[in-house]
Protein backbone atom coordinates (compact mmCIF):
# COMPACT_ATOMS: atom_id res chain seq x y z
CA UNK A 1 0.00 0.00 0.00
CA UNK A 2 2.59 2.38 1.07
CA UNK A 3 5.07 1.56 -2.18
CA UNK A 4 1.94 1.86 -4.73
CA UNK A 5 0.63 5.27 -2.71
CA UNK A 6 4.43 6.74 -3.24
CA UNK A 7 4.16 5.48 -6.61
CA UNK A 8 1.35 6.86 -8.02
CA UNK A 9 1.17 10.57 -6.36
CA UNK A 10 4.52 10.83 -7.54
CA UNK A 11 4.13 10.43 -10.78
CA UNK A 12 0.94 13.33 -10.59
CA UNK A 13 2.54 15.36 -7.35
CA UNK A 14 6.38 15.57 -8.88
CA UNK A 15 5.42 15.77 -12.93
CA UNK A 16 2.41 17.56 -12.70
CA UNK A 17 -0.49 14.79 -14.00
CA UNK A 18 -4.08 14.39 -13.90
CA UNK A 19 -4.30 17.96 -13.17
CA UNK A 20 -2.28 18.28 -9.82
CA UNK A 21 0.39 20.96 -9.58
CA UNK A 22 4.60 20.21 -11.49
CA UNK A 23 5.88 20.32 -7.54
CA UNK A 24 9.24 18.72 -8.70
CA UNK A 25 11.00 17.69 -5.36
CA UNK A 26 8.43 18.92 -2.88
CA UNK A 27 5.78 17.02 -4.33
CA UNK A 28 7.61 13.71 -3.56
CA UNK A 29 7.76 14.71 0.00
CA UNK A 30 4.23 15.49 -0.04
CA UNK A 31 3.64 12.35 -1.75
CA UNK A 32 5.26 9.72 0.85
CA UNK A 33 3.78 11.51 3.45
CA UNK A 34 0.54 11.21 2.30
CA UNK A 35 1.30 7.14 1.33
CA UNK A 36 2.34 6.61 5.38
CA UNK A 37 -0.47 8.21 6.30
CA UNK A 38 -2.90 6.06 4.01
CA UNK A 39 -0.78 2.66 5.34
CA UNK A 40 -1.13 4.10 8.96
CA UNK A 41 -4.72 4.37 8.23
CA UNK A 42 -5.00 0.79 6.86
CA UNK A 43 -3.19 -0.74 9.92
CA UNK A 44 -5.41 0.76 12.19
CA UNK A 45 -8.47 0.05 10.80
CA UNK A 46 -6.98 -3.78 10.00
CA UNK A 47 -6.24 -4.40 13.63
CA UNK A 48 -9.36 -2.66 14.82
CA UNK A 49 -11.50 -5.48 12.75
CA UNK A 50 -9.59 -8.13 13.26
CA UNK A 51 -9.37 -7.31 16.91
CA UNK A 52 -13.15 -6.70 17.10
CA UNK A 53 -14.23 -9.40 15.28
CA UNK A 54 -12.11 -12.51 17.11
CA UNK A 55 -13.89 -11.25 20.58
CA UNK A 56 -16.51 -13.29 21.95
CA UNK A 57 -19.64 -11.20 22.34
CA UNK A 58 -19.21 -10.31 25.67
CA UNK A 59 -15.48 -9.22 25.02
CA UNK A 60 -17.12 -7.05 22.86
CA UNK A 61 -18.91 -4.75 25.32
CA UNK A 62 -15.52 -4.22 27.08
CA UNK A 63 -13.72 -3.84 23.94
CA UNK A 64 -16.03 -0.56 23.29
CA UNK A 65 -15.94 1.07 26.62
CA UNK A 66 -12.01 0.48 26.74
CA UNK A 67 -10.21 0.47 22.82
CA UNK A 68 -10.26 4.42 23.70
CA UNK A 69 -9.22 5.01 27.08
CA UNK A 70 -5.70 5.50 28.28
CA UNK A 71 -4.23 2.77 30.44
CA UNK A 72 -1.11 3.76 32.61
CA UNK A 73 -0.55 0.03 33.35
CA UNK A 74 0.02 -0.79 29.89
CA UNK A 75 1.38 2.91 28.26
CA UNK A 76 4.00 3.54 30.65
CA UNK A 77 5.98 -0.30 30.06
CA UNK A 78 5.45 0.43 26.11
CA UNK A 79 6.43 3.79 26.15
CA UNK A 80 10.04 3.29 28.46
CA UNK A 81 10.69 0.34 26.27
CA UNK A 82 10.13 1.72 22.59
CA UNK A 83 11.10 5.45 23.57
CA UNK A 84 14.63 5.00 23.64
CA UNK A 85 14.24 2.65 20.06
CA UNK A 86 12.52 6.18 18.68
CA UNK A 87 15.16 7.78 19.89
CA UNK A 88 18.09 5.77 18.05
CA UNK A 89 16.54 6.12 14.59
CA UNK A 90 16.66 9.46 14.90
CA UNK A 91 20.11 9.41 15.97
CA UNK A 92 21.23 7.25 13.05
CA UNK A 93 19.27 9.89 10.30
CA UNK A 94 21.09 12.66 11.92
CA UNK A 95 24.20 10.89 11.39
CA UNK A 96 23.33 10.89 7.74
CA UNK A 97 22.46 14.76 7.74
CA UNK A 98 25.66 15.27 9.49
CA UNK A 99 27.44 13.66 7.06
CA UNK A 100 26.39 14.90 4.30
CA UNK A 101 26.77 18.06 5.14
CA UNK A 102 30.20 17.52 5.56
CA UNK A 103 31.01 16.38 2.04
CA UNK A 104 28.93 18.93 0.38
CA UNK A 105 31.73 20.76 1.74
CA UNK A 106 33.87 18.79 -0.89
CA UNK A 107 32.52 19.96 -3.49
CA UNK A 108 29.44 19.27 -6.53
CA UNK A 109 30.85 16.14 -7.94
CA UNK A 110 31.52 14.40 -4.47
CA UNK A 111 28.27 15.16 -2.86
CA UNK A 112 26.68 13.73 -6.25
CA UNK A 113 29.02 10.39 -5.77
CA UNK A 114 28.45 9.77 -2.49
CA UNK A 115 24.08 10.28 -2.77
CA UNK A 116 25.04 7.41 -5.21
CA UNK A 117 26.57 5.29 -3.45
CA UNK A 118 23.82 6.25 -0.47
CA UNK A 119 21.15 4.51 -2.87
CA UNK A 120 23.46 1.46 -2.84
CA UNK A 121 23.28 1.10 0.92
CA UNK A 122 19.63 1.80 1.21
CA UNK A 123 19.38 -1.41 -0.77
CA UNK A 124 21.73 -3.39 1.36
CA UNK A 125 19.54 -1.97 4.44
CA UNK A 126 17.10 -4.28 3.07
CA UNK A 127 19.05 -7.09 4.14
CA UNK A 128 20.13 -5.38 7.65
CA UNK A 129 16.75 -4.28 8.49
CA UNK A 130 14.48 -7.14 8.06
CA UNK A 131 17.36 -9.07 9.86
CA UNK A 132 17.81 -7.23 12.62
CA UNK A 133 14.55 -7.18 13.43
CA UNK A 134 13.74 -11.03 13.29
CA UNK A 135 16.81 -10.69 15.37
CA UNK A 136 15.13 -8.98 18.47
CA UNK A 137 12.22 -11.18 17.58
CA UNK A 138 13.82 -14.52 18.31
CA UNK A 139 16.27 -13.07 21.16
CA UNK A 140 12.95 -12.14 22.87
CA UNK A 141 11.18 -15.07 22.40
CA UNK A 142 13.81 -17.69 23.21
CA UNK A 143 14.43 -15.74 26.67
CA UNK A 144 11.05 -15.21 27.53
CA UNK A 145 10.52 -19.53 26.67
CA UNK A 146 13.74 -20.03 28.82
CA UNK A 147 15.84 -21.66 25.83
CA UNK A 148 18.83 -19.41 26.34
CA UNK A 149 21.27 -22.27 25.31
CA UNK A 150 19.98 -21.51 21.58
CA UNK A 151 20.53 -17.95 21.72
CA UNK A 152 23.95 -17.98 20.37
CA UNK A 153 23.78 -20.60 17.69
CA UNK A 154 20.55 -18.94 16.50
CA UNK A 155 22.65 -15.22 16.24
CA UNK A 156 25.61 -16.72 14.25
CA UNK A 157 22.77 -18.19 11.82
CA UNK A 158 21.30 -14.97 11.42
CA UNK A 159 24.58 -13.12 11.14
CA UNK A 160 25.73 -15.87 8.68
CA UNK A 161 22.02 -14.89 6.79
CA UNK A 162 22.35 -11.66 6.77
CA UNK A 163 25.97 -11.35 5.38
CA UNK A 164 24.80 -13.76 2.72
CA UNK A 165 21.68 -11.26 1.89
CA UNK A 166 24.09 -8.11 2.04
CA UNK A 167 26.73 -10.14 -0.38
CA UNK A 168 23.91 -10.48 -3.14
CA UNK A 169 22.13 -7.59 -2.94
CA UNK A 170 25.54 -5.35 -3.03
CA UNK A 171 27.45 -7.86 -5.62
CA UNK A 172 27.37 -5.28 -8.10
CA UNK A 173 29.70 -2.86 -6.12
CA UNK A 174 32.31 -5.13 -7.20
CA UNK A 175 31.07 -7.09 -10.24
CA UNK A 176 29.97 -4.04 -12.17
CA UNK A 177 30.06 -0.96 -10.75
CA UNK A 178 30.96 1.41 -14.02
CA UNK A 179 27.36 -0.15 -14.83
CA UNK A 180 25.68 1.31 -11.91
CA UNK A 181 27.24 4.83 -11.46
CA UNK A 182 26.00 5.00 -15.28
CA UNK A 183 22.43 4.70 -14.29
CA UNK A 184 22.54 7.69 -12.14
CA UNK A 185 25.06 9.99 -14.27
CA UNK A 186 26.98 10.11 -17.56
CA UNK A 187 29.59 12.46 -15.45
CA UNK A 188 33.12 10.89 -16.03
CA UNK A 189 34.15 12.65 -12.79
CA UNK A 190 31.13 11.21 -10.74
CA UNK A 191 31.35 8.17 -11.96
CA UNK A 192 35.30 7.36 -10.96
CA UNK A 193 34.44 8.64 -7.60
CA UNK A 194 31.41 6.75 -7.15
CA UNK A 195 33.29 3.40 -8.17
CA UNK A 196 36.27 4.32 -5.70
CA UNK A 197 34.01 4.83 -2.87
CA UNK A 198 32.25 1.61 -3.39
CA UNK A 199 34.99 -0.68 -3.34
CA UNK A 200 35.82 1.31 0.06
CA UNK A 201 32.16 0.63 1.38
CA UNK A 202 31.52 -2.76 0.71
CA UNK A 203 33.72 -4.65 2.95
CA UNK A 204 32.32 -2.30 5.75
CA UNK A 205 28.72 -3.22 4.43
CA UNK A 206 29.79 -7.12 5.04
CA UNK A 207 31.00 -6.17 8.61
CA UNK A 208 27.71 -4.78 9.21
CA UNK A 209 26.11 -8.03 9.12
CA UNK A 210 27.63 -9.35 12.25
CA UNK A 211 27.44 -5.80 14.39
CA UNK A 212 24.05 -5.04 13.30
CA UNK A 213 22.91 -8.61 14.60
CA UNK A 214 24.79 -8.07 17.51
CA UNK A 215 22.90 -4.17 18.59
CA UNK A 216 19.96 -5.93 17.49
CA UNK A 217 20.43 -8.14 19.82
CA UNK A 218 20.62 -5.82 22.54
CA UNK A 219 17.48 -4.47 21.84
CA UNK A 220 16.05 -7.69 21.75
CA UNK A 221 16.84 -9.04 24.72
CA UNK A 222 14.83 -5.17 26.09
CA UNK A 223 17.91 -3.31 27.12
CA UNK A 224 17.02 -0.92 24.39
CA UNK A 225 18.28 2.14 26.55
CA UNK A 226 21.39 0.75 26.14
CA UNK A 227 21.12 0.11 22.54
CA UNK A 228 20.26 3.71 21.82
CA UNK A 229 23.56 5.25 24.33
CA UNK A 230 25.71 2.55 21.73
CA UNK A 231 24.29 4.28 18.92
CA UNK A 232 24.54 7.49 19.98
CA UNK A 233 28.08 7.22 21.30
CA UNK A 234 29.30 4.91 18.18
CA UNK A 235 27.35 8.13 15.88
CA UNK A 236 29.68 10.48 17.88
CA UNK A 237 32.83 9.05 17.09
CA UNK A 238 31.70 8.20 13.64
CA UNK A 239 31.14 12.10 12.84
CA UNK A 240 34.17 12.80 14.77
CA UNK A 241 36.06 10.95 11.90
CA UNK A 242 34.46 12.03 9.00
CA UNK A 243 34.79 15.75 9.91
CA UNK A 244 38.30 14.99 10.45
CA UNK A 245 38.54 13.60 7.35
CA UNK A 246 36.82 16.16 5.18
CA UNK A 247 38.27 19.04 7.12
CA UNK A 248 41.72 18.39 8.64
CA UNK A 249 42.94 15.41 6.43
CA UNK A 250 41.43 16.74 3.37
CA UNK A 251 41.01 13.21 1.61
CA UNK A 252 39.51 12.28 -1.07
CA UNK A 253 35.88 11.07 -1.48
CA UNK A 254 36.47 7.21 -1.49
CA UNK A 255 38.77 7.36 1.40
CA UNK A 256 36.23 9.61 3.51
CA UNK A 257 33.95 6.73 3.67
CA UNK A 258 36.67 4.69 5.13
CA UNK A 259 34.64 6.45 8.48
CA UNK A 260 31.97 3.81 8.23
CA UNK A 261 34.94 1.38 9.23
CA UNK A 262 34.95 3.47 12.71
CA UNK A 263 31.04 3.12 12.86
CA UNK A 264 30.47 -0.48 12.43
CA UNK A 265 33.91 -1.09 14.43
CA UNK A 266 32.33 0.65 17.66
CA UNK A 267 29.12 -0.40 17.17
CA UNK A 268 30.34 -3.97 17.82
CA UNK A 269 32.49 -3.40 20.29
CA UNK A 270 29.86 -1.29 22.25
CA UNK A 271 27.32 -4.47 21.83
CA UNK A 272 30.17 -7.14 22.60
CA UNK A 273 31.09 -5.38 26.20
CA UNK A 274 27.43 -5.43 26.94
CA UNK A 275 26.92 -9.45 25.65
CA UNK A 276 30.37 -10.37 27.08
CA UNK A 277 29.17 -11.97 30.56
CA UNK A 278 26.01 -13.17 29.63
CA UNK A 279 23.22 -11.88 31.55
CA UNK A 280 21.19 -10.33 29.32
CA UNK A 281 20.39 -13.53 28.50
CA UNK A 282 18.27 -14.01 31.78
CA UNK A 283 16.41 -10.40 31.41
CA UNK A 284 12.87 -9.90 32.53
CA UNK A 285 10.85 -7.39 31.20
């Protein structure tokens, strides 16, 4: 719903179609906020049937009086554990923003390079995202059964899935990356600096498939305050790198994103000292 909503309203909001306004860039913001608002609508209404009609009929009188009311006992729990998850994706888009506002810095053909090779992580996220989050799905539920002998056999198999989904969705930053750069520019410049930087980024993409699994698992196991101070602090250090890289080093493009090395570097290490002696694996939430 959300994909085919962004579709369609940008083709009218961004070109001008069907007798909406040319908005150009603004009308694709306008148009994927309006598709998250339709799915947001569709969830709610989905789980508001489906939760109405599976209730007995007497369920149902005490499913009227209370879908609407506020209740502490169960708001308060929610809110302290997702909060600080809310919290760390904002951190990690302001990394981003950060970033990027170094290497514009750099210069027109390096900020165009590096939104390039941006695309090509987005698609690699596809592997780290769904990942980590069957990640905190199974840490959860294996603690909360009691089976923590499986918990570390079951994260190497998802780290060990996860580098395997990374390695074919990214294959092309190594197998043909003069083909890829040409999709988004016919830029000689651009396109030598976007095939530098990848060969920089994809080893660090690969890496990211063991420390992503590993803050995931954090998170999973509900110590998500301290998954969101291991972002935060890793994001800190990260930025402290790039701007010395941009702005005190002065190197090149490709080499800049050698900083995603100090990301996923901390990020592990952050996640290890908290795994190291075990007892997360005996939380209670």
């Amino acid at each position: 719903i959300t994909s085919g909503f962004t579709i369609l309203l940008d083709y009218l909001l961004i070109f001008g179609h069907g007798g909406f306004p040319a908005l150009g860039v603004e009308g694709a913001a306008i148009a994927t906020m309006c598709a998250e608002g339709v799915a947001m609508l569709f969830i709610a209404l989905y789980s508001f049937r489906h939760a109405y009609a599976s209730a007995e009929q007497d369920d149902r009188k005490l499913f009227n009086r209370k879908v609407f009311q506020w209740s502490r006992a169960h708001t308060l729990p929610l809110t302290k554990l997702g909060f600080p998850i809310s919290l760390q994706l904002l951190a990690s888009l302001g990394i981003w923003i950060v970033f990027y506002g170094f290497i514009e810095d750099m210069g027109e053909q390096d900020l165009q390079s590096a939104f390039i090779v941006r695309n090509m992580y987005m698609l690699c996220y596809v592997s780290v995202g769904g990942i980590s989050t069957a990640t905190k799905t199974y840490v959860s539920a294996l603690i909360a059964e009691g089976r923590q002998s499986e918990l570390l056999r079951t994260m190497f198999r998802l780290m060990a899935l996860n580098f395997l989904g990374i390695a074919l969705l990214s294959h092309g930053l190594w197998c043909y990356p003069e083909w890829i750069a040409g999709q988004f520019t016919q830029d000689p410049g651009v396109v030598q600096r976007t095939i530098d930087s990848m060969l920089v980024v994809l080893p660090a993409m690969l890496g990211f498939s063991v420390t992503g699994v590993m803050l995931a698992t954090v998170e999973g196991c509900g110590a998500t305050m301290r998954g969101f101070v291991i972002e935060a602090t890793t994001g800190l250090l990260y930025i402290i790198a790039a701007w010395w890289m941009v702005h005190r080093a002065h190197w090149p493009i490709h080499w800049v994103w050698a900083s995603d090395y100090v990301y996923f570097f901390f990020l592990g290490f952050f996640s290890l000292l908290f795994l190291f002696n075990g007892r997360w694996k005996y939380r209670q939430i």
